[in-house]
C-alpha atoms as a PDB file:
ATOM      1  CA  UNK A   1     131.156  67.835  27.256  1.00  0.00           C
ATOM      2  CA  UNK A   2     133.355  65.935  30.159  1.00  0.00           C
ATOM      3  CA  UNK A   3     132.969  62.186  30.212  1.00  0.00           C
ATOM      4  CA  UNK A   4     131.663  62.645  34.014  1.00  0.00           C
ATOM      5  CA  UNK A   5     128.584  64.636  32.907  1.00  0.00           C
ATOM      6  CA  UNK A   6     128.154  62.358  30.007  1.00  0.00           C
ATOM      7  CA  UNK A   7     127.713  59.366  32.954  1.00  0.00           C
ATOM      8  CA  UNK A   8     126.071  61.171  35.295  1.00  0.00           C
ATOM      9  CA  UNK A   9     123.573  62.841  32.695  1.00  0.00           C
ATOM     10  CA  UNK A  10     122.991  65.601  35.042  1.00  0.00           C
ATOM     11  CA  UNK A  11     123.772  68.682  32.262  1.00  0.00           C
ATOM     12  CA  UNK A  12     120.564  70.981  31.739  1.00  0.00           C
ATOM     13  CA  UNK A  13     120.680  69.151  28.661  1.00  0.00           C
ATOM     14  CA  UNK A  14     119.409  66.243  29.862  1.00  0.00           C
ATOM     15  CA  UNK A  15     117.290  67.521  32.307  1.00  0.00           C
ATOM     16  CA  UNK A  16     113.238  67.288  32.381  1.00  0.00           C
ATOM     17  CA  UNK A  17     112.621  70.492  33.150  1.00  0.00           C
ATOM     18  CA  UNK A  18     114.856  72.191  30.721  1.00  0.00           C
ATOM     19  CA  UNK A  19     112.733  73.518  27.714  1.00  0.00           C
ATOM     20  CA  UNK A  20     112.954  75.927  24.884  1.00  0.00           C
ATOM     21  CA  UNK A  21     111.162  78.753  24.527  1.00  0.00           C
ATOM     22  CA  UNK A  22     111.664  81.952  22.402  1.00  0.00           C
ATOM     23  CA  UNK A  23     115.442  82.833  21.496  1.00  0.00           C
ATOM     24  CA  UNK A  24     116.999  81.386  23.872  1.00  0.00           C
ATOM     25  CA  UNK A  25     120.033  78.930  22.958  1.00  0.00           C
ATOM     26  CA  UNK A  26     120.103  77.072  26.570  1.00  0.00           C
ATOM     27  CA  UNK A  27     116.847  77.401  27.119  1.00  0.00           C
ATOM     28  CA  UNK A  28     114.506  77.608  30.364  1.00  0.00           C
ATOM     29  CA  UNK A  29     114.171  75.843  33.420  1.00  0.00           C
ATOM     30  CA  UNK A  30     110.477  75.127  34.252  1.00  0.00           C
ATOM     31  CA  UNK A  31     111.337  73.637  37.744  1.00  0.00           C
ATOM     32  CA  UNK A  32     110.737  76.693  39.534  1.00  0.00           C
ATOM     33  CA  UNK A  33     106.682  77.059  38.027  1.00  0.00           C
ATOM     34  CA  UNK A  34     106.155  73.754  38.152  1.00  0.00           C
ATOM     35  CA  UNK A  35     106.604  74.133  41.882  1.00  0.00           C
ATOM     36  CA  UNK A  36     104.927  77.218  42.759  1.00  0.00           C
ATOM     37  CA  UNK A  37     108.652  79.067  43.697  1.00  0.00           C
ATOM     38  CA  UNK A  38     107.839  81.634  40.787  1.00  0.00           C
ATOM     39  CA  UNK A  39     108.409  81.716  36.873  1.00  0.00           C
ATOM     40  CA  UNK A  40     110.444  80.117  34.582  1.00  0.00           C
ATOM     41  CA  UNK A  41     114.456  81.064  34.395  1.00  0.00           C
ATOM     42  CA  UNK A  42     116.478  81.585  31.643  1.00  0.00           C
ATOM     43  CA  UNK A  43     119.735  78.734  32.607  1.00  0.00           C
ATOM     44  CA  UNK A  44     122.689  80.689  33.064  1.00  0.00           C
ATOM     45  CA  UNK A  45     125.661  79.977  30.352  1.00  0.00           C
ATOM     46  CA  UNK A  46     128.124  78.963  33.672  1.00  0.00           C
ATOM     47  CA  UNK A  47     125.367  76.169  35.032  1.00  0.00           C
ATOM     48  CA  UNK A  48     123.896  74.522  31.664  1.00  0.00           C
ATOM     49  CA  UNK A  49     126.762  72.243  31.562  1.00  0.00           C
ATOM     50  CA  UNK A  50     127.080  71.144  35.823  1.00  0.00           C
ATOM     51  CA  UNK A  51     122.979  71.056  35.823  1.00  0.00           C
ATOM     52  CA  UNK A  52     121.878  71.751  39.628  1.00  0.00           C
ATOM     53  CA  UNK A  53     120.520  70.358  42.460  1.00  0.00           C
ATOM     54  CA  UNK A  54     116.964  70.062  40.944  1.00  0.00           C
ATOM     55  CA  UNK A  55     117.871  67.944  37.986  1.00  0.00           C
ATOM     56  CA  UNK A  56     115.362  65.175  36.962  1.00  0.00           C
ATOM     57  CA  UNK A  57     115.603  62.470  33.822  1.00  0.00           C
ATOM     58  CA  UNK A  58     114.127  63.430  30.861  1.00  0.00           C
ATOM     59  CA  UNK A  59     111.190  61.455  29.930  1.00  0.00           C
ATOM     60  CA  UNK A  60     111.820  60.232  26.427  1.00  0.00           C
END
């Protein structure tokens, strides 16, 4: 991980809607259900790392 995601904290790692469900290894972003814009989405390998415009802190 890049020292600028590591200060900004905005990686789908970090993210509050980022769970994991099943198999999958990067898990699911619950942002679009949560919302009413349609189901949960598997995170794509090329954004987990960035994280997107909808990022929120994780509550701890």
């Amino acid at each position: 991980m890049t020292e600028a995601i590591k200060k900004t904290g905005t990686a789908c790692w970090d993210c509050g809607f980022r769970r994991d469900f099943d198999n999958t290894f990067l898990g699911i972003c619950t942002w679009f259900e949560v919302h009413g814009k349609g189901s949960n989405k598997d995170i794509p390998p090329a954004l987990v790392e960035k994280g997107c415009k909808y990022w929120k802190k994780k509550q701890k």
